[in-house]
N, C-alpha and C. Protein backbone atom coordinates (compact mmCIF):
# COMPACT_ATOMS: atom_id res chain seq x y z
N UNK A 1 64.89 -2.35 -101.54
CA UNK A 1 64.86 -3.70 -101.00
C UNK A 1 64.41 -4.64 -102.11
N UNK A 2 65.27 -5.89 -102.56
CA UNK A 2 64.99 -6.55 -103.26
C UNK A 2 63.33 -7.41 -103.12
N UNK A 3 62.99 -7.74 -102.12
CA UNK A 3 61.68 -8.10 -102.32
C UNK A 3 60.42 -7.31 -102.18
N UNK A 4 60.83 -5.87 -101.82
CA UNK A 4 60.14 -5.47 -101.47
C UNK A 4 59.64 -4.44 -103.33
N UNK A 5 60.59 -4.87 -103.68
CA UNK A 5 60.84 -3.71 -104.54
C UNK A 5 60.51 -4.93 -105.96
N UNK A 6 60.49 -5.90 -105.66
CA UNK A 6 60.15 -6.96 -107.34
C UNK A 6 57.98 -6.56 -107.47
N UNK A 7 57.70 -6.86 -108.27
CA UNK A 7 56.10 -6.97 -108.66
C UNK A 7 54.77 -7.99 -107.52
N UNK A 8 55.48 -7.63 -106.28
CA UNK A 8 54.32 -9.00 -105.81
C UNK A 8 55.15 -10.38 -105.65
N UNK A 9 56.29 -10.48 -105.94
CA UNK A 9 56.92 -11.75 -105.26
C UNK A 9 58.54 -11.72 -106.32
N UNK A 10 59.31 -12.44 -105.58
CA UNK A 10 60.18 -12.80 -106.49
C UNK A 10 60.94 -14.24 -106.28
N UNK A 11 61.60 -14.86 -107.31
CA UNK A 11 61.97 -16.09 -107.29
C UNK A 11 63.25 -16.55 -106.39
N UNK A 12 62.45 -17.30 -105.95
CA UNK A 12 63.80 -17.88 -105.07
C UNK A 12 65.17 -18.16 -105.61
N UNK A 13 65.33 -18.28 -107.01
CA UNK A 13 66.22 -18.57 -107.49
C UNK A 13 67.04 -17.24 -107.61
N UNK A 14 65.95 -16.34 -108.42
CA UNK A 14 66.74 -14.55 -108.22
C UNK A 14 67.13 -14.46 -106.82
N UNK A 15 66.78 -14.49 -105.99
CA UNK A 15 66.55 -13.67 -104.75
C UNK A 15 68.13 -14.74 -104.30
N UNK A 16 68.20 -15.76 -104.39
CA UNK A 16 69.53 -16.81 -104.21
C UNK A 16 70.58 -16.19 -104.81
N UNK A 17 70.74 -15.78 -106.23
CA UNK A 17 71.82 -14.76 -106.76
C UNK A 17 71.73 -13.77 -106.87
N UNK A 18 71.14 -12.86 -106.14
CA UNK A 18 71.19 -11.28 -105.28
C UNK A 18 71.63 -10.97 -104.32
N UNK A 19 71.86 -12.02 -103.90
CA UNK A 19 72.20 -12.40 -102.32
C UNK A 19 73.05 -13.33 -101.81
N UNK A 20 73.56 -13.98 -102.60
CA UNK A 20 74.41 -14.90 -102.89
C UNK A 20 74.55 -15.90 -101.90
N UNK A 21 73.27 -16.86 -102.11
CA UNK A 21 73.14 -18.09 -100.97
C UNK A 21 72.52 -18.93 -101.60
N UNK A 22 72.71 -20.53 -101.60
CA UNK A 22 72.08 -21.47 -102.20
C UNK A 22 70.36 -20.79 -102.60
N UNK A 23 69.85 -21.81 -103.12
CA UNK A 23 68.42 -22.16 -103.24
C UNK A 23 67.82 -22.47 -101.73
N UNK A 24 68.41 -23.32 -100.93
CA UNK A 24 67.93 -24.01 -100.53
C UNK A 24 67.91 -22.66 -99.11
N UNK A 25 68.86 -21.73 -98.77
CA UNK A 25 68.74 -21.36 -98.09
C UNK A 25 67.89 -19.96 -98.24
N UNK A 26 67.87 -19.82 -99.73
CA UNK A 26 66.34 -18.15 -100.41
C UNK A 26 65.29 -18.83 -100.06
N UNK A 27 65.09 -20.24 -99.99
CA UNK A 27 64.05 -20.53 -99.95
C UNK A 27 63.03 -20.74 -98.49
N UNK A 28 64.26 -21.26 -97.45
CA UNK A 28 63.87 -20.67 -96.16
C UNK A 28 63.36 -19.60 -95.72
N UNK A 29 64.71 -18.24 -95.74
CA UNK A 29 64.49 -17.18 -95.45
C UNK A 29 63.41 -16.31 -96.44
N UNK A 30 62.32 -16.86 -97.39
CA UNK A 30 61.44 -16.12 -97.70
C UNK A 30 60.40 -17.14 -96.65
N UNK A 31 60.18 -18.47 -96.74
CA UNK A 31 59.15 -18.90 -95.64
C UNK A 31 58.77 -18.16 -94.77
N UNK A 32 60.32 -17.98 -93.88
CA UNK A 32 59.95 -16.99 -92.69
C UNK A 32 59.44 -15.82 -92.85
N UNK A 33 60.17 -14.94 -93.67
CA UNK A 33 59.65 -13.68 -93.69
C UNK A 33 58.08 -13.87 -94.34
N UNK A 34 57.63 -14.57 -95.37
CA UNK A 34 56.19 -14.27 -95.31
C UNK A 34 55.49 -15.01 -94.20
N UNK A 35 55.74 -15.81 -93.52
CA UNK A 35 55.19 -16.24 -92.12
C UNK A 35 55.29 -15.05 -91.14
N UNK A 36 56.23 -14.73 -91.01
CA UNK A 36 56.60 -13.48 -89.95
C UNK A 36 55.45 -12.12 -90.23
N UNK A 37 55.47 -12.15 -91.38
CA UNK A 37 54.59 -10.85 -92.10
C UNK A 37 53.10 -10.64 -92.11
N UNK A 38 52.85 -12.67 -92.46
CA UNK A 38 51.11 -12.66 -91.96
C UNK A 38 50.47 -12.48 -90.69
N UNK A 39 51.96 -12.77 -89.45
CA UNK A 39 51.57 -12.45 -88.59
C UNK A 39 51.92 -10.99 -87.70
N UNK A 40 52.56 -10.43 -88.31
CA UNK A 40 52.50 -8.94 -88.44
C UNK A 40 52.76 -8.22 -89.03
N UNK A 41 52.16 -7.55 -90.55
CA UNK A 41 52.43 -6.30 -91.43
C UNK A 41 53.63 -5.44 -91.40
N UNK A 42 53.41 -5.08 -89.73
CA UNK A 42 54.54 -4.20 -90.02
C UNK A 42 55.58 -4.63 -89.73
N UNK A 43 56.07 -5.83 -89.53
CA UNK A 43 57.68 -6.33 -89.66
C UNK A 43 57.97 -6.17 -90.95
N UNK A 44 57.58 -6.22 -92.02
CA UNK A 44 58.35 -5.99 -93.41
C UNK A 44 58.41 -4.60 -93.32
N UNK A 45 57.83 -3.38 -93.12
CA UNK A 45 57.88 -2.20 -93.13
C UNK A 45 58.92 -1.66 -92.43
N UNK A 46 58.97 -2.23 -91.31
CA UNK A 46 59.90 -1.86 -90.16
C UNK A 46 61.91 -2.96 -90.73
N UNK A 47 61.71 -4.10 -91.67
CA UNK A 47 62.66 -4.66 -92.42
C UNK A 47 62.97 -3.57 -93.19
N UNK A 48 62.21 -2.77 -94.12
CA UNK A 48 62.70 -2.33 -95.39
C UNK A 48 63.08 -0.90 -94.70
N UNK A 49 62.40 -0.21 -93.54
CA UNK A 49 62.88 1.12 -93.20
C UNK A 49 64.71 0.90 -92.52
N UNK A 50 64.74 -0.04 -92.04
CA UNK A 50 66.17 -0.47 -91.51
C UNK A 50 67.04 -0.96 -92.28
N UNK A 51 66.48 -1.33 -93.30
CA UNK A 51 67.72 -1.67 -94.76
C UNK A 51 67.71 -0.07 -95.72
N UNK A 52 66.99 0.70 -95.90
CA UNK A 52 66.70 1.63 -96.41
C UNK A 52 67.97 2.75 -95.38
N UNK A 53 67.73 2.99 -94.35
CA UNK A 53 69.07 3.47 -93.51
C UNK A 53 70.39 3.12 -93.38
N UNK A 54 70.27 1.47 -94.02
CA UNK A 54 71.67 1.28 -94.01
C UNK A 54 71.94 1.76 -95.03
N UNK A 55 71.82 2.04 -96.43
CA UNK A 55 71.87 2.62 -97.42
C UNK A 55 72.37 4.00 -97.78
């Protein structure tokens, strides 16, 4: 998993051409997910085990 897998964070700009979506829209979908995450841990765990299976 790309964010799960960079050093502690990664740039919205990378994470925009990894994924191939503006700036404007990496920059949303990380808001949420670290909002989503402070308010529960294991949604990223339970994100990366379900991308990890699609694999």
């Amino acid at each position: 998993m790309l964010v799960q897998a960079s050093s502690g964070s990664i740039s919205v700009r990378k994470l925009a051409q990894e994924i191939g979506v503006s700036k404007n829209t990496a920059t949303e979908m990380l808001k949420r997910l670290r909002k989503a995450t402070l308010q529960d841990h294991r949604l990223l765990e339970a994100i990366a085990k379900e991308v990890g299976d699609l694999q």
